[in-house]
PDB file of N, CA and C in Angstrom:
ATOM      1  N   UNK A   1      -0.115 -10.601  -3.311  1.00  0.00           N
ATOM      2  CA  UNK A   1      -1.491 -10.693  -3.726  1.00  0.00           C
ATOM      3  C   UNK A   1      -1.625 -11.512  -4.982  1.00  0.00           C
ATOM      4  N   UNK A   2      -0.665 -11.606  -5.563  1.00  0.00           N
ATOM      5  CA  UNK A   2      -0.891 -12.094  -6.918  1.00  0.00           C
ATOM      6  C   UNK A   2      -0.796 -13.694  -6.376  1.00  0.00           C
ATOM      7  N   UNK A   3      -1.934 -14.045  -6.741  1.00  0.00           N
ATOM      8  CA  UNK A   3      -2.343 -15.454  -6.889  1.00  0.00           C
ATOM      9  C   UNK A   3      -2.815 -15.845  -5.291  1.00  0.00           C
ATOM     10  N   UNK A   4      -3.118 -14.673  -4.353  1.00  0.00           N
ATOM     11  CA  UNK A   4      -3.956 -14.560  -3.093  1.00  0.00           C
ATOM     12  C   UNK A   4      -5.254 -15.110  -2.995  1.00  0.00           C
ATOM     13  N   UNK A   5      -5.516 -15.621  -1.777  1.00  0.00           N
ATOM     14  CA  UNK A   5      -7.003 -15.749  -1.658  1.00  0.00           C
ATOM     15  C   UNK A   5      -7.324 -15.071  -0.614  1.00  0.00           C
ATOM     16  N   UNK A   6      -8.477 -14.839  -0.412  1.00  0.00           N
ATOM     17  CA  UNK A   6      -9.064 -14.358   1.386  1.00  0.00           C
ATOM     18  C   UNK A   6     -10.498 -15.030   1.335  1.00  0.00           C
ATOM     19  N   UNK A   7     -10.449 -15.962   2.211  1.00  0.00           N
ATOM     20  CA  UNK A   7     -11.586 -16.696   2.659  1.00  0.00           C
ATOM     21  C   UNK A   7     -12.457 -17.289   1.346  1.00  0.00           C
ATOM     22  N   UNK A   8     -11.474 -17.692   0.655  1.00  0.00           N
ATOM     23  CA  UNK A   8     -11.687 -18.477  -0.946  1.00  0.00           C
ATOM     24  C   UNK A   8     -12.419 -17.646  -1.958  1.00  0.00           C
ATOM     25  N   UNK A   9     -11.970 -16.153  -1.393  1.00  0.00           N
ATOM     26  CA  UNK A   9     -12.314 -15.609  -3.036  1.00  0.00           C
ATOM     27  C   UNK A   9     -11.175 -14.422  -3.270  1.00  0.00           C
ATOM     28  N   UNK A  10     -10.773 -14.043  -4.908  1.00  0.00           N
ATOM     29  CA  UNK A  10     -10.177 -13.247  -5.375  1.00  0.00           C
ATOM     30  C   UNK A  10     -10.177 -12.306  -4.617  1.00  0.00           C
ATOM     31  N   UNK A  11      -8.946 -11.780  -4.262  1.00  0.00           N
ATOM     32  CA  UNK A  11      -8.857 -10.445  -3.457  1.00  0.00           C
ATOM     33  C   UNK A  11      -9.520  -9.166  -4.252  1.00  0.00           C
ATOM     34  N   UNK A  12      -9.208  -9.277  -5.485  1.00  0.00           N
ATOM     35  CA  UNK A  12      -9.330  -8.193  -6.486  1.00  0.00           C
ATOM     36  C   UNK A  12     -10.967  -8.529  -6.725  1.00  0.00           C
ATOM     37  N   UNK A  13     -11.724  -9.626  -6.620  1.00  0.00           N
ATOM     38  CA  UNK A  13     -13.197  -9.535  -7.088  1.00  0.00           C
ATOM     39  C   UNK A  13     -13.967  -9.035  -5.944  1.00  0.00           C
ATOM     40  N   UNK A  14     -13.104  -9.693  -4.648  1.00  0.00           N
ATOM     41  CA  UNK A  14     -13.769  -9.499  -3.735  1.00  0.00           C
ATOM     42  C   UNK A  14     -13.653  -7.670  -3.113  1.00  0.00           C
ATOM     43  N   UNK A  15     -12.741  -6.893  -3.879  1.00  0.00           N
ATOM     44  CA  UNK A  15     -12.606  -5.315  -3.852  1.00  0.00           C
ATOM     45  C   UNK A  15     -13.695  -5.330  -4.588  1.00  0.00           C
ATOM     46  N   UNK A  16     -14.109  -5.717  -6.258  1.00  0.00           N
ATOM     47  CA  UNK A  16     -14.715  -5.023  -6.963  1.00  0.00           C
ATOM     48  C   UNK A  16     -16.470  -5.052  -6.270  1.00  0.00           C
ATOM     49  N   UNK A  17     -16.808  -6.097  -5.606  1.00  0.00           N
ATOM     50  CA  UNK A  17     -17.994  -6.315  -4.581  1.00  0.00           C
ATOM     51  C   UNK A  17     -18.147  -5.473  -3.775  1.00  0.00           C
ATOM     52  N   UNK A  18     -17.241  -4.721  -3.236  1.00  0.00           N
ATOM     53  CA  UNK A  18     -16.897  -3.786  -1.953  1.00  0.00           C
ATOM     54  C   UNK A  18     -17.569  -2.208  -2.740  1.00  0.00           C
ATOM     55  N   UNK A  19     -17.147  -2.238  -4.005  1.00  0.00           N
ATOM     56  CA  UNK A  19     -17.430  -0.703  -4.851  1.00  0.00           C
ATOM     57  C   UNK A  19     -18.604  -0.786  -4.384  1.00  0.00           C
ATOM     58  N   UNK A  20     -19.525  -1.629  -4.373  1.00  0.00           N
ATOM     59  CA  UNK A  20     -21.131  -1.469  -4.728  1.00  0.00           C
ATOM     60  C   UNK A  20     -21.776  -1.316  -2.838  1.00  0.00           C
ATOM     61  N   UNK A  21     -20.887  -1.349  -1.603  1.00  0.00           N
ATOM     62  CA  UNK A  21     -20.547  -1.408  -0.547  1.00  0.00           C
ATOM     63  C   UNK A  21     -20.654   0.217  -0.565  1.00  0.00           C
ATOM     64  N   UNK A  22     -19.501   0.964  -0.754  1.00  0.00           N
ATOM     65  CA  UNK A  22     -19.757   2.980  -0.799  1.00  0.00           C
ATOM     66  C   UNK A  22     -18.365   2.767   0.539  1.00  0.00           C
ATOM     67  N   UNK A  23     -17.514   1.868   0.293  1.00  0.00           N
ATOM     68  CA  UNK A  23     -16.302   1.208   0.993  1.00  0.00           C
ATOM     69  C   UNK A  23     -15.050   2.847   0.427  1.00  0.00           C
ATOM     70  N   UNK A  24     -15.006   3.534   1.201  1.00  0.00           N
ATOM     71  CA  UNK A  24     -13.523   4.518   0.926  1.00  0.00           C
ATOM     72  C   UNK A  24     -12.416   4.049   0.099  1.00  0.00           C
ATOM     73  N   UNK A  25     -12.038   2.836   1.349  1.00  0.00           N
ATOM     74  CA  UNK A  25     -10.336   2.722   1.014  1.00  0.00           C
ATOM     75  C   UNK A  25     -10.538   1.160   1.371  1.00  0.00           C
ATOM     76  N   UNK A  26      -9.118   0.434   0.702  1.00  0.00           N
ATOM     77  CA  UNK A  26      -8.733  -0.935   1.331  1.00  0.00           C
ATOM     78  C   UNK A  26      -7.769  -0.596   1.518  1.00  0.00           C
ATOM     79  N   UNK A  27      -7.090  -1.199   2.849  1.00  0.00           N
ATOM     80  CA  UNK A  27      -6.202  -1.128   3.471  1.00  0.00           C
ATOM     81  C   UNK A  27      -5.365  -3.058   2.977  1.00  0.00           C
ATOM     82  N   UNK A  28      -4.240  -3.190   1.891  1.00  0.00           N
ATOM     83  CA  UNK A  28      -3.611  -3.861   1.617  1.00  0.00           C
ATOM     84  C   UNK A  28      -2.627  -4.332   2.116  1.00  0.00           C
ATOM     85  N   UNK A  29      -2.709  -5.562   3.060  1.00  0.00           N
ATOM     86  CA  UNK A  29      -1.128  -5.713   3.936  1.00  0.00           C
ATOM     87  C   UNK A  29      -0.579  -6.724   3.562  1.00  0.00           C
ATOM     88  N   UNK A  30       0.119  -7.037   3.185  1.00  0.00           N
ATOM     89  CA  UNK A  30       1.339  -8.017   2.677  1.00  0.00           C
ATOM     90  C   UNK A  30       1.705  -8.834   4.154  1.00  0.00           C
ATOM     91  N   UNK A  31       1.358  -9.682   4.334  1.00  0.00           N
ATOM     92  CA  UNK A  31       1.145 -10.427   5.826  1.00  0.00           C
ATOM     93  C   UNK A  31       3.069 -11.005   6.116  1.00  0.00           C
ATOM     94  N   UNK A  32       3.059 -11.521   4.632  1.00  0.00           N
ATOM     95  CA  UNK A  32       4.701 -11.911   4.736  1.00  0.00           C
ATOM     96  C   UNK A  32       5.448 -10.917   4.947  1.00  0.00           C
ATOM     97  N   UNK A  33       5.182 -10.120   4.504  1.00  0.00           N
ATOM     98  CA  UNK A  33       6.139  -8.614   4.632  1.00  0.00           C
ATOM     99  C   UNK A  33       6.182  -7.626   5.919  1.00  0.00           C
ATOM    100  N   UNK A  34       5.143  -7.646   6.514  1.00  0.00           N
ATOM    101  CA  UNK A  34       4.297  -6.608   7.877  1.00  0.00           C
ATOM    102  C   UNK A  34       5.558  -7.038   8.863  1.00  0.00           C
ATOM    103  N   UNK A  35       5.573  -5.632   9.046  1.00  0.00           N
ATOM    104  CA  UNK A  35       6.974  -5.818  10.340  1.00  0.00           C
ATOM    105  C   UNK A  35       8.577  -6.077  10.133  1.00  0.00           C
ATOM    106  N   UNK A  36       8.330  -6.650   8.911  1.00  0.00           N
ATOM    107  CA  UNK A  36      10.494  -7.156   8.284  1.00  0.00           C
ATOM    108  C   UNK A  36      10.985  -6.082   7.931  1.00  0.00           C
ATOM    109  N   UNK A  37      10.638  -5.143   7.448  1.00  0.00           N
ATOM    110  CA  UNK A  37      11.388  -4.505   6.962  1.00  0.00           C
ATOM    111  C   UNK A  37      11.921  -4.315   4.980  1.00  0.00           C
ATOM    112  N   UNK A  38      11.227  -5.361   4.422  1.00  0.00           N
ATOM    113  CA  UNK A  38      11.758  -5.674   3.109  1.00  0.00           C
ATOM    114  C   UNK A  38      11.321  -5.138   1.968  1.00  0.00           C
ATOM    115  N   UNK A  39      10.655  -4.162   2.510  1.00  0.00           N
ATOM    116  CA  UNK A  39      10.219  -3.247   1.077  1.00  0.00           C
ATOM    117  C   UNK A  39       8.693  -3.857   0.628  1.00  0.00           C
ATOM    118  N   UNK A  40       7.841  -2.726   0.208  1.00  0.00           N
ATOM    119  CA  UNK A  40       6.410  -2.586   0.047  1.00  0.00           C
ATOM    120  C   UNK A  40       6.288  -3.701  -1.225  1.00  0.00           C
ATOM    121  N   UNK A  41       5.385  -4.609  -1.001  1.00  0.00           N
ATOM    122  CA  UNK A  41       4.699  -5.170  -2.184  1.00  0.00           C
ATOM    123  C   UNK A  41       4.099  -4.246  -3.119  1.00  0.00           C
ATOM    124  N   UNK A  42       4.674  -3.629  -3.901  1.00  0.00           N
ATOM    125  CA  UNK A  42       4.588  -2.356  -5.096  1.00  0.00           C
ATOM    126  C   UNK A  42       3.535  -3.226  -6.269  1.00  0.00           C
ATOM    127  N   UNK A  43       4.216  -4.490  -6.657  1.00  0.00           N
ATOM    128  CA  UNK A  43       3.394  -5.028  -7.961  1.00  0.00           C
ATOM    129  C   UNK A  43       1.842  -5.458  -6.982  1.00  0.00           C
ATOM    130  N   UNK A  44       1.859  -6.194  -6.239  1.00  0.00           N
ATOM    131  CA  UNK A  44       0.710  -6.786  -5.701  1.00  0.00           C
ATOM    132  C   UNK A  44      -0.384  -5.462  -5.201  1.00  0.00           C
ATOM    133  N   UNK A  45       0.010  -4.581  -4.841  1.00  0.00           N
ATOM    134  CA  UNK A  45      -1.064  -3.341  -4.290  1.00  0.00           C
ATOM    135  C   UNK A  45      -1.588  -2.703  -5.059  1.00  0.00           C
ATOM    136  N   UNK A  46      -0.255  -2.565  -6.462  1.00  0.00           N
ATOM    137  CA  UNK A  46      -1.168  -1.720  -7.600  1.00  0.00           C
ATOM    138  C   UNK A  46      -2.027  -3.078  -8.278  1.00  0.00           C
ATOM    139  N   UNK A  47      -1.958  -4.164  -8.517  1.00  0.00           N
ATOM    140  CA  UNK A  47      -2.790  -5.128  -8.885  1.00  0.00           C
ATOM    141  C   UNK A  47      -3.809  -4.914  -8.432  1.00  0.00           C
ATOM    142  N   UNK A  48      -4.192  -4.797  -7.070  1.00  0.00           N
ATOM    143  CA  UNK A  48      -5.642  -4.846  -6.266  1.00  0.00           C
ATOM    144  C   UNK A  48      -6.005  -3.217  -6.610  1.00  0.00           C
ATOM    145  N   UNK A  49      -5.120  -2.144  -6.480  1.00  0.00           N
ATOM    146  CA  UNK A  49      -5.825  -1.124  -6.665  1.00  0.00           C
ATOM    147  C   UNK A  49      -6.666  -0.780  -8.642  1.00  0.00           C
ATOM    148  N   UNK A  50      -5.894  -1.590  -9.531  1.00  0.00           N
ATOM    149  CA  UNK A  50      -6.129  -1.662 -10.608  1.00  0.00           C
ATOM    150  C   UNK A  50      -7.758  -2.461 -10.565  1.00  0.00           C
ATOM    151  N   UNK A  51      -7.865  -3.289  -9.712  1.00  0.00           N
ATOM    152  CA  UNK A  51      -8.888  -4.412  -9.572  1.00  0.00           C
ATOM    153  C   UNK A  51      -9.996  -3.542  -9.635  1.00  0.00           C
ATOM    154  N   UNK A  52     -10.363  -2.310  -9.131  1.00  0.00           N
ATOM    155  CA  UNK A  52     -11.283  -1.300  -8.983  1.00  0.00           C
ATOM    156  C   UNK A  52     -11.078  -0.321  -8.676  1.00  0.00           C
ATOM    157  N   UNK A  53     -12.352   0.666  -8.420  1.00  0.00           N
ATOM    158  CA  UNK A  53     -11.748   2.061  -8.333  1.00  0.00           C
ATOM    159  C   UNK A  53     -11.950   2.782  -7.091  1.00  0.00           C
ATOM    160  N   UNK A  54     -11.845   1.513  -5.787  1.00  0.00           N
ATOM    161  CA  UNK A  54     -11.974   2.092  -4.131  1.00  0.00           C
ATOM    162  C   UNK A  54     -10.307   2.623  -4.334  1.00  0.00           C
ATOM    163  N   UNK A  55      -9.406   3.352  -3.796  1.00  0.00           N
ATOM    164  CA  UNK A  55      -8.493   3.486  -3.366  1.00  0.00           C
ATOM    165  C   UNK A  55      -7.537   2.381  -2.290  1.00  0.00           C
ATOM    166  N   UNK A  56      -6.262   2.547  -2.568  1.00  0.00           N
ATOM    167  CA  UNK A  56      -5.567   1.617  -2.021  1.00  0.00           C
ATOM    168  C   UNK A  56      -4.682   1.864  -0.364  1.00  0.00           C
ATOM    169  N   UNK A  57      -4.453   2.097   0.475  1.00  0.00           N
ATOM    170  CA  UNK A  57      -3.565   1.938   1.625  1.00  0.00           C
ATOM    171  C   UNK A  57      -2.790   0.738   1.283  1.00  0.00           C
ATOM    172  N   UNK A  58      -1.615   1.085   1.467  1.00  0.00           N
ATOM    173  CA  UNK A  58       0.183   0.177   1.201  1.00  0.00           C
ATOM    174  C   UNK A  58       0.225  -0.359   2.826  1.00  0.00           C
ATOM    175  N   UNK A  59       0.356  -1.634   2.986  1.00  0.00           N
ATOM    176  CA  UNK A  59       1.362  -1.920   4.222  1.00  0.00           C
ATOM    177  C   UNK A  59       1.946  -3.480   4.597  1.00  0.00           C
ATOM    178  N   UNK A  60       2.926  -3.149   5.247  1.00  0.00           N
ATOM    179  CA  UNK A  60       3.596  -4.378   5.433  1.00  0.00           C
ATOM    180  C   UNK A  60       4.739  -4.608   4.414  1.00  0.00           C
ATOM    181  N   UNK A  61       5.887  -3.981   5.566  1.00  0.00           N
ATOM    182  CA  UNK A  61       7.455  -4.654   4.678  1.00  0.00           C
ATOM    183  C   UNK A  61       8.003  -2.449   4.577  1.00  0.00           C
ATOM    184  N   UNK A  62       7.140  -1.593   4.684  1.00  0.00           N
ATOM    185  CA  UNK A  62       7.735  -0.350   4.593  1.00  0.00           C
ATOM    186  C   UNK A  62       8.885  -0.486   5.164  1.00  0.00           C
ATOM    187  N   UNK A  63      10.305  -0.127   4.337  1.00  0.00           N
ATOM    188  CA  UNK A  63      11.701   0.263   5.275  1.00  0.00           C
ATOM    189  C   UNK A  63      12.836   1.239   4.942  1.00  0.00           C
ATOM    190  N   UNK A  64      12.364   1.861   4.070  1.00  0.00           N
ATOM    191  CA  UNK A  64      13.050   2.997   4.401  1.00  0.00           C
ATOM    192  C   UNK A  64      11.940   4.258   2.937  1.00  0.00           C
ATOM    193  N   UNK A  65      12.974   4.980   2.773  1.00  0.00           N
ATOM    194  CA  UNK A  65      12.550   6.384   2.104  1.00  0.00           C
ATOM    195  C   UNK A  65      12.355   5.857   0.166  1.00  0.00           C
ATOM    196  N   UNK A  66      13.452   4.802   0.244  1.00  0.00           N
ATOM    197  CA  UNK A  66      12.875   5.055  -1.630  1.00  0.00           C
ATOM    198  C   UNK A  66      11.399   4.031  -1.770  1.00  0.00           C
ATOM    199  N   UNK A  67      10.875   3.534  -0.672  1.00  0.00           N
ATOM    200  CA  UNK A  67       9.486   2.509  -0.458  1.00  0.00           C
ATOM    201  C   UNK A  67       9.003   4.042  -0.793  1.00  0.00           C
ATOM    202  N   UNK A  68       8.501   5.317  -0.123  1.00  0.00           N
ATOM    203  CA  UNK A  68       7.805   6.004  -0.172  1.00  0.00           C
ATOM    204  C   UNK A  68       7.788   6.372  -1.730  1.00  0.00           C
ATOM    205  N   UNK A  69       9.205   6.763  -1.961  1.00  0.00           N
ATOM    206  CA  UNK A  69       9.268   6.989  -3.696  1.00  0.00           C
ATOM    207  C   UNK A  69       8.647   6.160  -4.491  1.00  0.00           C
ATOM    208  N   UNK A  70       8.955   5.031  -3.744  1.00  0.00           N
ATOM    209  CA  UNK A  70       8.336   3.925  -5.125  1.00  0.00           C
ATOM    210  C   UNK A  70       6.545   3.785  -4.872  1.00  0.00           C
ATOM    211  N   UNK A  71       6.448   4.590  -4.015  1.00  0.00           N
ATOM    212  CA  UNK A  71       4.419   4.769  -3.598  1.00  0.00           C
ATOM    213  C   UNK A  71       4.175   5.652  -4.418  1.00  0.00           C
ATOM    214  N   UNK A  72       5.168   6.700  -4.248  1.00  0.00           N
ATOM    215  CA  UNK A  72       4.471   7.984  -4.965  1.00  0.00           C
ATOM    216  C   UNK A  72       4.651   7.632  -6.249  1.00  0.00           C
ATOM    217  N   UNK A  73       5.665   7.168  -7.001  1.00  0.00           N
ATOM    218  CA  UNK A  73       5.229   6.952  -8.321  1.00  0.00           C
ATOM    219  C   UNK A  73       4.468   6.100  -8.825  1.00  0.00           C
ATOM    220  N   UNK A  74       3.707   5.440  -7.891  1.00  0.00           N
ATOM    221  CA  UNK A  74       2.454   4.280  -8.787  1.00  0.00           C
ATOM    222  C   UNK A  74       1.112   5.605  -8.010  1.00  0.00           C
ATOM    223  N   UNK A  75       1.479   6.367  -7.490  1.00  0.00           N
ATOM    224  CA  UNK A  75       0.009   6.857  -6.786  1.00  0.00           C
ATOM    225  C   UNK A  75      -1.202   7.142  -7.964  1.00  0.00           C
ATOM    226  N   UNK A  76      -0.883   7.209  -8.980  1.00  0.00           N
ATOM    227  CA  UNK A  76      -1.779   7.565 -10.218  1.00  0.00           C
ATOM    228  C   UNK A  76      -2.395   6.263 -10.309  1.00  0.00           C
ATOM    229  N   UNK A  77      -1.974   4.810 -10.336  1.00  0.00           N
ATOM    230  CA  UNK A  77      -2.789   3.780 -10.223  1.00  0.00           C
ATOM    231  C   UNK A  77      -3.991   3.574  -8.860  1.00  0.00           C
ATOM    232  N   UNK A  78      -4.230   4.371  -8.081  1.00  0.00           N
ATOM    233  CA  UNK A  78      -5.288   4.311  -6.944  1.00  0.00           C
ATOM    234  C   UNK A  78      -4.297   4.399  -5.701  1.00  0.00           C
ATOM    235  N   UNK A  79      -2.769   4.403  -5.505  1.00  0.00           N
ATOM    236  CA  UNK A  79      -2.574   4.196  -4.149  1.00  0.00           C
ATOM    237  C   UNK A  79      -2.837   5.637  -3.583  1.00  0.00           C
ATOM    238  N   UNK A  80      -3.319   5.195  -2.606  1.00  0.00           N
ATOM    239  CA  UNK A  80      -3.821   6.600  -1.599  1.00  0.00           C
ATOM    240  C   UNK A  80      -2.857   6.672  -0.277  1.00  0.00           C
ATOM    241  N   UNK A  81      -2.283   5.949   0.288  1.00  0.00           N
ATOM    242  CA  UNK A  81      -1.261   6.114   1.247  1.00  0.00           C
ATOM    243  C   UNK A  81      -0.292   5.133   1.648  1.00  0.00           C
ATOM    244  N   UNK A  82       0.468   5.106   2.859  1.00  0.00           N
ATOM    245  CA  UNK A  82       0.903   3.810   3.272  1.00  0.00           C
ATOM    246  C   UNK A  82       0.990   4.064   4.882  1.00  0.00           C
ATOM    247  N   UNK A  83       0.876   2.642   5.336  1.00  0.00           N
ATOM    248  CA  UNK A  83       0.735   2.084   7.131  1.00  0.00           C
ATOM    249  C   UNK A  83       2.441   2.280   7.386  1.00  0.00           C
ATOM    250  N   UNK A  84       2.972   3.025   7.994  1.00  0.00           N
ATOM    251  CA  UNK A  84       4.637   2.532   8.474  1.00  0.00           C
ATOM    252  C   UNK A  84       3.997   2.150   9.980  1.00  0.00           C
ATOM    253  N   UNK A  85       5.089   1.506  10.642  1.00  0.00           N
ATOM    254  CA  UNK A  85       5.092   1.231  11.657  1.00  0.00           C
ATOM    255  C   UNK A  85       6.760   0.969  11.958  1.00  0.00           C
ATOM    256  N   UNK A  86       7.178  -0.096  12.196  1.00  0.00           N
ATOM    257  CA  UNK A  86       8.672  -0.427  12.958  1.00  0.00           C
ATOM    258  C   UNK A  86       9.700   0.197  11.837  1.00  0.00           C
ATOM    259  N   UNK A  87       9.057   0.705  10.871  1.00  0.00           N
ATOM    260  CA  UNK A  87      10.161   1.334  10.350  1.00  0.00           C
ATOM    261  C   UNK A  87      10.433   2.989  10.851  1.00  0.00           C
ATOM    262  N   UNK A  88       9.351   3.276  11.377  1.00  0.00           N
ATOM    263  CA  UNK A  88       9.967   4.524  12.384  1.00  0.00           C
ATOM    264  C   UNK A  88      10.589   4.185  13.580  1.00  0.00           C
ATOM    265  N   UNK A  89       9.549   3.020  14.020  1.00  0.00           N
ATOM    266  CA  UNK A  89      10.058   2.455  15.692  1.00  0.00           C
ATOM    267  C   UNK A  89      11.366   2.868  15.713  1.00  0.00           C
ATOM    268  N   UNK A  90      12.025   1.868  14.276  1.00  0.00           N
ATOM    269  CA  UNK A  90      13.416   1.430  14.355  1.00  0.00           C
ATOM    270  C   UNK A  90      14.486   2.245  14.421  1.00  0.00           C
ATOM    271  N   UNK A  91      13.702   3.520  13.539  1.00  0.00           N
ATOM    272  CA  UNK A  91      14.872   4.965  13.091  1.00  0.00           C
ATOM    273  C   UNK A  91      15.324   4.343  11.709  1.00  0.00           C
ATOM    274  N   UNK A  92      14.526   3.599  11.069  1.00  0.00           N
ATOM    275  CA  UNK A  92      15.006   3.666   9.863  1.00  0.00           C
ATOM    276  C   UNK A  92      14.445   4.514   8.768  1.00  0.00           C
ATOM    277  N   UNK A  93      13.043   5.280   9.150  1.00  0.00           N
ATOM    278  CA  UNK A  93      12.898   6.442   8.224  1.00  0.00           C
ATOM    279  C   UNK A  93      11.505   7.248   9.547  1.00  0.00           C
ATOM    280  N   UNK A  94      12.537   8.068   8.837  1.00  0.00           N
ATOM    281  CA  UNK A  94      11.791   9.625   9.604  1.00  0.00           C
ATOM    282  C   UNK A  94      10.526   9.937   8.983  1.00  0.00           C
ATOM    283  N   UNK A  95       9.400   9.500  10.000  1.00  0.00           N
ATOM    284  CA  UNK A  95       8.454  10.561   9.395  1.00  0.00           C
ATOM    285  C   UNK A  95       8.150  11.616   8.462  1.00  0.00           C
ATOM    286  N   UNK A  96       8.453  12.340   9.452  1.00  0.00           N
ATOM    287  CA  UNK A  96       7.931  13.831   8.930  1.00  0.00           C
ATOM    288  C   UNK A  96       8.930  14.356   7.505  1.00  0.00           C
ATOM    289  N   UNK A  97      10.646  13.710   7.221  1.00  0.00           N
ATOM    290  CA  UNK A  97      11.124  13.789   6.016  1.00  0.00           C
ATOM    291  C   UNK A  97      10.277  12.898   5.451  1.00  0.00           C
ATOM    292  N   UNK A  98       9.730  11.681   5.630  1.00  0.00           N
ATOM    293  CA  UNK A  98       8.797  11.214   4.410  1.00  0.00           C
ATOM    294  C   UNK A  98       7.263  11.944   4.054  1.00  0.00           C
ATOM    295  N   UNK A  99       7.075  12.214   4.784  1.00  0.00           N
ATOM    296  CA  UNK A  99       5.797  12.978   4.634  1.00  0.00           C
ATOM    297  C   UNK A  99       6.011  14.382   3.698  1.00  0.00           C
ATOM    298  N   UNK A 100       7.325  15.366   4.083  1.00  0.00           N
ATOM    299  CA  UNK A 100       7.978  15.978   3.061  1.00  0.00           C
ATOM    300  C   UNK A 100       8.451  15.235   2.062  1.00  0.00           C
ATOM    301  N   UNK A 101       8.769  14.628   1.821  1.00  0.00           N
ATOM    302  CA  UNK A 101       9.240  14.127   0.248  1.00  0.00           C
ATOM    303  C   UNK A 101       8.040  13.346  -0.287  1.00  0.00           C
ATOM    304  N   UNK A 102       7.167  12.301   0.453  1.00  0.00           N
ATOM    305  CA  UNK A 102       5.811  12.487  -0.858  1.00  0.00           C
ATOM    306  C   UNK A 102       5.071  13.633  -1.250  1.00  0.00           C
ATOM    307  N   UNK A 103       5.039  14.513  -0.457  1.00  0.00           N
ATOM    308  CA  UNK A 103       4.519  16.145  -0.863  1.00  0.00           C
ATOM    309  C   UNK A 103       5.345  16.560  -1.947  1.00  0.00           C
ATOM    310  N   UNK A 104       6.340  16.441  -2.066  1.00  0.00           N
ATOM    311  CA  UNK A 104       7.230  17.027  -3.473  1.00  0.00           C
ATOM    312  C   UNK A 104       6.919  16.161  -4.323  1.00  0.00           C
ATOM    313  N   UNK A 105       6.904  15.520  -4.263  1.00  0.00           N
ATOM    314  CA  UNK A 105       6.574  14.178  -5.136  1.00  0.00           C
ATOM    315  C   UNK A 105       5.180  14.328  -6.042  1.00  0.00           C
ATOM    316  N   UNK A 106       4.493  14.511  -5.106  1.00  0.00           N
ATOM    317  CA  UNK A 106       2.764  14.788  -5.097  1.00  0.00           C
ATOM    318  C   UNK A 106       2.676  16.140  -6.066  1.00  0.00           C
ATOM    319  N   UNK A 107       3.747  16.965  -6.106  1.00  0.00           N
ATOM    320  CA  UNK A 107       3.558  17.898  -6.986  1.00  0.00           C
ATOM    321  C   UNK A 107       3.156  19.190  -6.707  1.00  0.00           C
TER     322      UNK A 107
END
């Protein structure tokens, strides 16, 4: 995201436009990342979630269990969840242990 466009405007201005919308959540996908496997764009999601105060959805690049760790510890900056997909397909992280370990996490 950092230094992103979408349809020639700031991702982050174009969130703060969305507040005045009554918009829940943005759902943030890292387009290079979606599906590889290479670990969550952590700096770029909390950037956009910093951008305003809709909440954030993580996705694209989830691959294994310390991605979830590294969600739960920015969750105080706005992230509100994350999209897995082929990283369960694959068997490279279990559900329902991630879903238990951001709950501990969560406090």
């Amino acid at each position: 995201m950092v230094g992103a466009k979408l349809t020639g405007h700031d991702v982050g201005d174009l969130a703060k436009k969305y507040e005045d919308y009554g918009v829940n959540s943005i759902i943030y996908t890292d387009i290079g990342r979606d599906g590889m496997l290479s670990g969550i764009n952590i700096e770029a999601t909390v950037k956009l979630a910093n951008a305003s105060s809709i909440p954030v959805i993580a996705s694209g690049g989830l691959s294994n269990m310390q991605d979830i760790e590294k969600l739960c510890a920015v969750e105080h900056e706005g992230i509100e969840g994350v999209i897995c997909g082929r990283a369960i397909y694959s068997g490279d992280l279990d559900f329902a242990a991630a879903q238990k370990r951001a709950d501990e996490l969560a406090g």
